[in-house]
PDB file of N, CA and C in Angstrom:
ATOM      1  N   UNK A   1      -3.012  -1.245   2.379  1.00  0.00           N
ATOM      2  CA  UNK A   1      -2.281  -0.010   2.625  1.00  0.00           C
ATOM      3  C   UNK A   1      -1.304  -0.222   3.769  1.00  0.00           C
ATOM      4  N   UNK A   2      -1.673  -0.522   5.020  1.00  0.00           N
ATOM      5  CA  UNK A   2      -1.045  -1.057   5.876  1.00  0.00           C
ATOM      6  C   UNK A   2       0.115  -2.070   5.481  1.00  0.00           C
ATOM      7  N   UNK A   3      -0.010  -3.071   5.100  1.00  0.00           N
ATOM      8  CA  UNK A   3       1.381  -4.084   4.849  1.00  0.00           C
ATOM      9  C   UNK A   3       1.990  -3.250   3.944  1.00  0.00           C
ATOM     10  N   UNK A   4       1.444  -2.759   2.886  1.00  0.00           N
ATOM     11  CA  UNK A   4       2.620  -2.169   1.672  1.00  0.00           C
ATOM     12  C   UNK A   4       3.372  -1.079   2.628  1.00  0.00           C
ATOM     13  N   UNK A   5       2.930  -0.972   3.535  1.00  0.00           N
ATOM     14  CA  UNK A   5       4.165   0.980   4.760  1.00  0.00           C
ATOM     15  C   UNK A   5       4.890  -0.197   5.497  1.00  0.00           C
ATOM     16  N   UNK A   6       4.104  -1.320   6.167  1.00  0.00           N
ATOM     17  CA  UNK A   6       4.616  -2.190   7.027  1.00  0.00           C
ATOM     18  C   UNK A   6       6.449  -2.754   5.966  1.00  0.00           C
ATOM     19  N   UNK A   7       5.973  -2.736   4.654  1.00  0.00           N
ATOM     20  CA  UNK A   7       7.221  -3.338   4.381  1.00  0.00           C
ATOM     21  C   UNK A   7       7.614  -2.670   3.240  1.00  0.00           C
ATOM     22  N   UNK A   8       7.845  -1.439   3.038  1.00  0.00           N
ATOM     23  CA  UNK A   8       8.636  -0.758   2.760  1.00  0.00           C
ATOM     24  C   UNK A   8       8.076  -0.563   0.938  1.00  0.00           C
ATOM     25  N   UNK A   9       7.000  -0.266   0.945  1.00  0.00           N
ATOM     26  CA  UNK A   9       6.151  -0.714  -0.734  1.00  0.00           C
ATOM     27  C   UNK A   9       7.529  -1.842  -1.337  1.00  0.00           C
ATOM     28  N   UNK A  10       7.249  -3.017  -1.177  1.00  0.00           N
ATOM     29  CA  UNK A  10       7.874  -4.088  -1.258  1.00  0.00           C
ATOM     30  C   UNK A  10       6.564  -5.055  -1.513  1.00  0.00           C
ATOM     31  N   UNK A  11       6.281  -5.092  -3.045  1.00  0.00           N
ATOM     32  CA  UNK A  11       5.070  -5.775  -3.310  1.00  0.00           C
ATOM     33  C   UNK A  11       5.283  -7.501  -2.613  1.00  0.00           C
ATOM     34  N   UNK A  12       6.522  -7.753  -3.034  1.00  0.00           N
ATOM     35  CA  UNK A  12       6.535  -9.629  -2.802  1.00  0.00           C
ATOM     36  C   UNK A  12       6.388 -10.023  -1.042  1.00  0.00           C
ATOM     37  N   UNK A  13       7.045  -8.655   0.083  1.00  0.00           N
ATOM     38  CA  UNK A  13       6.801  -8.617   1.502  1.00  0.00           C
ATOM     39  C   UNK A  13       5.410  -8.651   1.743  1.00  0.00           C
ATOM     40  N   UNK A  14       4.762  -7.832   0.771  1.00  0.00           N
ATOM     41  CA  UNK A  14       3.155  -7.404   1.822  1.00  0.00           C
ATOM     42  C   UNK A  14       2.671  -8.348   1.084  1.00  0.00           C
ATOM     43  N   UNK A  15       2.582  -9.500   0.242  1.00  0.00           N
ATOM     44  CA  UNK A  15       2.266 -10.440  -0.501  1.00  0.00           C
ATOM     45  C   UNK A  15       2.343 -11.691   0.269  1.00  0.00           C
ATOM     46  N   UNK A  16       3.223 -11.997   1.274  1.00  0.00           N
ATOM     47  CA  UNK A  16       4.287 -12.763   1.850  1.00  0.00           C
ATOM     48  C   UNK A  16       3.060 -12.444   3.503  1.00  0.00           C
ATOM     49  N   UNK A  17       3.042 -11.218   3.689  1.00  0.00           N
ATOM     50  CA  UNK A  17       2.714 -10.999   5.101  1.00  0.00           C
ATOM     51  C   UNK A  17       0.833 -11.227   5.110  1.00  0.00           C
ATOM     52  N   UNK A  18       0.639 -11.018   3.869  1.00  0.00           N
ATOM     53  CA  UNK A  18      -1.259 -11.069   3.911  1.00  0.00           C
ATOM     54  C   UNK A  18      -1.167 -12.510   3.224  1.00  0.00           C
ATOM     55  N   UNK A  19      -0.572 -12.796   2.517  1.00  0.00           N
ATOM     56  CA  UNK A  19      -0.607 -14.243   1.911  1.00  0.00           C
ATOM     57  C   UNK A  19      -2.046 -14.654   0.525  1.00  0.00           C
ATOM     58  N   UNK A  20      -1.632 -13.303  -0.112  1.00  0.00           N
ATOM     59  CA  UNK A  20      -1.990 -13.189  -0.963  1.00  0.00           C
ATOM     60  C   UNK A  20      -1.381 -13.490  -2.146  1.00  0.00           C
ATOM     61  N   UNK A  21      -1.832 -13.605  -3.877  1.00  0.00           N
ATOM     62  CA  UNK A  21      -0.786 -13.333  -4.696  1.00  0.00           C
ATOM     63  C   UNK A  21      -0.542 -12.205  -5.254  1.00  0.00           C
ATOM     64  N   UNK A  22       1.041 -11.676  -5.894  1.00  0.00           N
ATOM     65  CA  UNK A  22       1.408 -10.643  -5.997  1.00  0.00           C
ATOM     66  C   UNK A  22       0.324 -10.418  -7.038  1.00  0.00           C
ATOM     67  N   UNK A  23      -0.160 -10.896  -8.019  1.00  0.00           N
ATOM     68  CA  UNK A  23      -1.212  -9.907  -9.114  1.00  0.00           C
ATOM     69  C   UNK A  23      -2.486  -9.503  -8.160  1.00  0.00           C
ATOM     70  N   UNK A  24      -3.049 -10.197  -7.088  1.00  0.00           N
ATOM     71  CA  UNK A  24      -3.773  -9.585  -5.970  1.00  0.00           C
ATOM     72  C   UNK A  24      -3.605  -8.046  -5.734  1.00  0.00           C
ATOM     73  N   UNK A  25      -2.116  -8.185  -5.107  1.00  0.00           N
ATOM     74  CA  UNK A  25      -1.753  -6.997  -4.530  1.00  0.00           C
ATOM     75  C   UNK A  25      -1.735  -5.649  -5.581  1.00  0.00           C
ATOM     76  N   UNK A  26      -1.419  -5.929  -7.222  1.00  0.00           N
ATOM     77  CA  UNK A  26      -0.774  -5.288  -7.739  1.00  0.00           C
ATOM     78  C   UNK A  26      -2.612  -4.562  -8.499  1.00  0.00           C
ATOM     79  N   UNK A  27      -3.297  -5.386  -8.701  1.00  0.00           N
ATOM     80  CA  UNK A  27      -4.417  -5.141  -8.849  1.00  0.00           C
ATOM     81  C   UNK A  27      -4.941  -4.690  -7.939  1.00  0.00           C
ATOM     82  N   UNK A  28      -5.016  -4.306  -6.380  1.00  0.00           N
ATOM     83  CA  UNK A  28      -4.693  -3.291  -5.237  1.00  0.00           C
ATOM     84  C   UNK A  28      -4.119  -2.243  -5.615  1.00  0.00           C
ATOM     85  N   UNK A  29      -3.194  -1.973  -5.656  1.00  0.00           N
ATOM     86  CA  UNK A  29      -2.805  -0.854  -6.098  1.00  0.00           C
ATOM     87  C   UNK A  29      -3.078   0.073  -6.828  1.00  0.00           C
ATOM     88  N   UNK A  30      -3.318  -0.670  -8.127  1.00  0.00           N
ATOM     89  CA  UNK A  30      -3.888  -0.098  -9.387  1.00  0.00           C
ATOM     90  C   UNK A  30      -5.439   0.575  -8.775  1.00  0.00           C
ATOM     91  N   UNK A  31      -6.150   0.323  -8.312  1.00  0.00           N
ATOM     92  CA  UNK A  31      -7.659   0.144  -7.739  1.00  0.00           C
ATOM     93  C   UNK A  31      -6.850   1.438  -6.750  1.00  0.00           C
ATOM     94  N   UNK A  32      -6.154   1.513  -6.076  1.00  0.00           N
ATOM     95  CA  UNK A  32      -5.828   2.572  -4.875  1.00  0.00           C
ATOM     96  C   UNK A  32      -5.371   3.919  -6.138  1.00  0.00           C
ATOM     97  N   UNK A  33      -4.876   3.652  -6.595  1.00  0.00           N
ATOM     98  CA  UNK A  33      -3.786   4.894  -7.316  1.00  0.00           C
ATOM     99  C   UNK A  33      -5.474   5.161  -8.477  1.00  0.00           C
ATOM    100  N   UNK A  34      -5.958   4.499  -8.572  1.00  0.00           N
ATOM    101  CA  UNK A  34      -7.388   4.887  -9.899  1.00  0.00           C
ATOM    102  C   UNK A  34      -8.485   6.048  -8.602  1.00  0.00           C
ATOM    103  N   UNK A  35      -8.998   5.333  -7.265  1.00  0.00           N
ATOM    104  CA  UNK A  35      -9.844   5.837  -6.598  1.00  0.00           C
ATOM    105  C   UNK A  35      -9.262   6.987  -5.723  1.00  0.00           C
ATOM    106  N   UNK A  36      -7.839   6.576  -5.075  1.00  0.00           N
ATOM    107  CA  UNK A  36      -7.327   7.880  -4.143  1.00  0.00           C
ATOM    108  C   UNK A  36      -6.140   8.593  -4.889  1.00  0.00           C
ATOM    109  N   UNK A  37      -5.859   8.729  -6.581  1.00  0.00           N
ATOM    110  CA  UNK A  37      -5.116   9.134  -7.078  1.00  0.00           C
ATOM    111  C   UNK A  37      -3.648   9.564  -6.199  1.00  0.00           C
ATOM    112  N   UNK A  38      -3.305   8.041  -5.918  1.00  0.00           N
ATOM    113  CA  UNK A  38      -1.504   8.077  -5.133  1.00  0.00           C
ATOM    114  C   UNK A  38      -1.000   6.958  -5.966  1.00  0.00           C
ATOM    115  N   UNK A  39      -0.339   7.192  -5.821  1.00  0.00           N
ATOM    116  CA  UNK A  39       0.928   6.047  -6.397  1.00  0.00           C
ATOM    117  C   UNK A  39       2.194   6.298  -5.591  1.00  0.00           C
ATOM    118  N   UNK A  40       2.177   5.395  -4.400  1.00  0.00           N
ATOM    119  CA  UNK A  40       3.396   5.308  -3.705  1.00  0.00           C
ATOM    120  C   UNK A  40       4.429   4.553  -3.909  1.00  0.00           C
ATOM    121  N   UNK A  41       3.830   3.722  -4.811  1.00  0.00           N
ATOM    122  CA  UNK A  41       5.417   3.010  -5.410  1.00  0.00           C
ATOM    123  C   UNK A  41       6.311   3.686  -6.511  1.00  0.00           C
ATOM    124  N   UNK A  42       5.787   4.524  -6.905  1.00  0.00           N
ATOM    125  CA  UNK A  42       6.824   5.225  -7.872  1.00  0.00           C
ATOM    126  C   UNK A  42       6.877   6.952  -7.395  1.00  0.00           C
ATOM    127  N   UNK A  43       6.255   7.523  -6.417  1.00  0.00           N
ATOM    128  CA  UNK A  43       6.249   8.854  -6.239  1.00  0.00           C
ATOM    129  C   UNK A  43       6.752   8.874  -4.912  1.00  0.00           C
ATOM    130  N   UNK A  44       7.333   9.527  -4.253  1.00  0.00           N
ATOM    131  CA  UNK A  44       7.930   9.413  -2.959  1.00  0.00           C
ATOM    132  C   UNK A  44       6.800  10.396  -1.917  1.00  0.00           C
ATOM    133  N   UNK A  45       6.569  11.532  -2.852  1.00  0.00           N
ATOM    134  CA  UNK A  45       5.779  12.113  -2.197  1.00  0.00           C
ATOM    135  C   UNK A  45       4.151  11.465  -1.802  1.00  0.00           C
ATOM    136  N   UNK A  46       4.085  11.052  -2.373  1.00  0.00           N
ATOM    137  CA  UNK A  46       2.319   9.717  -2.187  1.00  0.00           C
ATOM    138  C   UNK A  46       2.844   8.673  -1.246  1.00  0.00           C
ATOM    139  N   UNK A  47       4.024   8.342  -1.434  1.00  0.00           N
ATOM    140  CA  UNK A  47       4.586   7.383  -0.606  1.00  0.00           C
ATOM    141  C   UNK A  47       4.253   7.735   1.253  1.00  0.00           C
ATOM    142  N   UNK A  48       5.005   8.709   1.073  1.00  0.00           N
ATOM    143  CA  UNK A  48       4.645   9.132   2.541  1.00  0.00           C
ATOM    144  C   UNK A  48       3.134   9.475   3.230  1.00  0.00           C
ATOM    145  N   UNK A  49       2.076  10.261   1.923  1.00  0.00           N
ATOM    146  CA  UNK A  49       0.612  10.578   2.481  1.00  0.00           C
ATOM    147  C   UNK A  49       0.440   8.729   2.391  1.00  0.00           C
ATOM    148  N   UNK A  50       0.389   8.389   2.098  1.00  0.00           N
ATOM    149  CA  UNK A  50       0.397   6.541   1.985  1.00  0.00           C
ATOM    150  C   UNK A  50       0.758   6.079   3.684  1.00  0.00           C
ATOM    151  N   UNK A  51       1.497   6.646   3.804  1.00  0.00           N
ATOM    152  CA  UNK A  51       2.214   6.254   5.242  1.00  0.00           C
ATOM    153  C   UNK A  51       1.516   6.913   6.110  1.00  0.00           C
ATOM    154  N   UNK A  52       0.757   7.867   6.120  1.00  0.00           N
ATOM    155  CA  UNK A  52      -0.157   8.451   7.175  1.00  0.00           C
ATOM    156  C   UNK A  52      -1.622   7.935   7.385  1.00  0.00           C
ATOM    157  N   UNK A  53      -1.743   7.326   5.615  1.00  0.00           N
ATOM    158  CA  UNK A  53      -3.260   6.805   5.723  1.00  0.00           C
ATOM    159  C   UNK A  53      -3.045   5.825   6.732  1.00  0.00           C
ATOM    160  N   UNK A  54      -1.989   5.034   6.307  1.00  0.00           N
ATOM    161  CA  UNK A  54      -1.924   3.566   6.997  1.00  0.00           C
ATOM    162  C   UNK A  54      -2.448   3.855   8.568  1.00  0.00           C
ATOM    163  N   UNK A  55      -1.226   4.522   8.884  1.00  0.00           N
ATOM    164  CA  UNK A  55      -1.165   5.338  10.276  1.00  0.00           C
ATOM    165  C   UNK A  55      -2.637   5.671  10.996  1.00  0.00           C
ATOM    166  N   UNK A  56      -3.415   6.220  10.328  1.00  0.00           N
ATOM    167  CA  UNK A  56      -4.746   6.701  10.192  1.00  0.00           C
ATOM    168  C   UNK A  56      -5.689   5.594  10.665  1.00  0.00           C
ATOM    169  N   UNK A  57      -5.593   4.994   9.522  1.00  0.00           N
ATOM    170  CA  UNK A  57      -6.650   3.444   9.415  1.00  0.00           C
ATOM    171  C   UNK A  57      -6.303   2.791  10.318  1.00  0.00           C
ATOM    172  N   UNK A  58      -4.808   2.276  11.064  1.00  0.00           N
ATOM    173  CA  UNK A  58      -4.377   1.463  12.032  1.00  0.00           C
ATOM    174  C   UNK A  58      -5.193   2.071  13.725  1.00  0.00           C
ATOM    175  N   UNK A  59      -5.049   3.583  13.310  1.00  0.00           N
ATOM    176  CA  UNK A  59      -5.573   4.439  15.046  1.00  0.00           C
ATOM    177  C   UNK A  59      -7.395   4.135  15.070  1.00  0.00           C
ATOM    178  N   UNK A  60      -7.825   4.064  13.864  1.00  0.00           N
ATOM    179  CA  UNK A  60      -9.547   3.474  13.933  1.00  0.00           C
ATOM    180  C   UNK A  60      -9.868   1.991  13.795  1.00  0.00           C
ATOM    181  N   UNK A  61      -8.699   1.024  13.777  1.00  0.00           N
ATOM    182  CA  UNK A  61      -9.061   0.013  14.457  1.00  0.00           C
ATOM    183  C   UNK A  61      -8.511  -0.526  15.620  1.00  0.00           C
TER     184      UNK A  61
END
């Protein structure tokens, strides 16, 4: 959640920055948008509650 806000939902950046592979990430997603019903790569409005989780999760560690 964090790298995908860190770089702008830019799957190949947060791929690049965790050093993962992109079907990793994309299978992430899928798994995020199934359990917390968002999809920030195609909805702008999820995009942003996306950007607060991050925000969120970053202040509890």
């Amino acid at each position: 959640i964090t790298a995908m806000s860190k770089n702008d939902m830019n799957i190949n950046k947060a791929c690049e920055s965790l050093e993962i592979h992109r079907n990793t990430m994309v299978y992430r997603m899928k798994k995020i948008k199934k359990i917390l019903g968002l999809d920030p790569i195609n909805n702008h409005k999820d995009r942003i509650k996306f950007y607060i989780l991050s925000i969120i999760l970053n202040k509890k560690n």
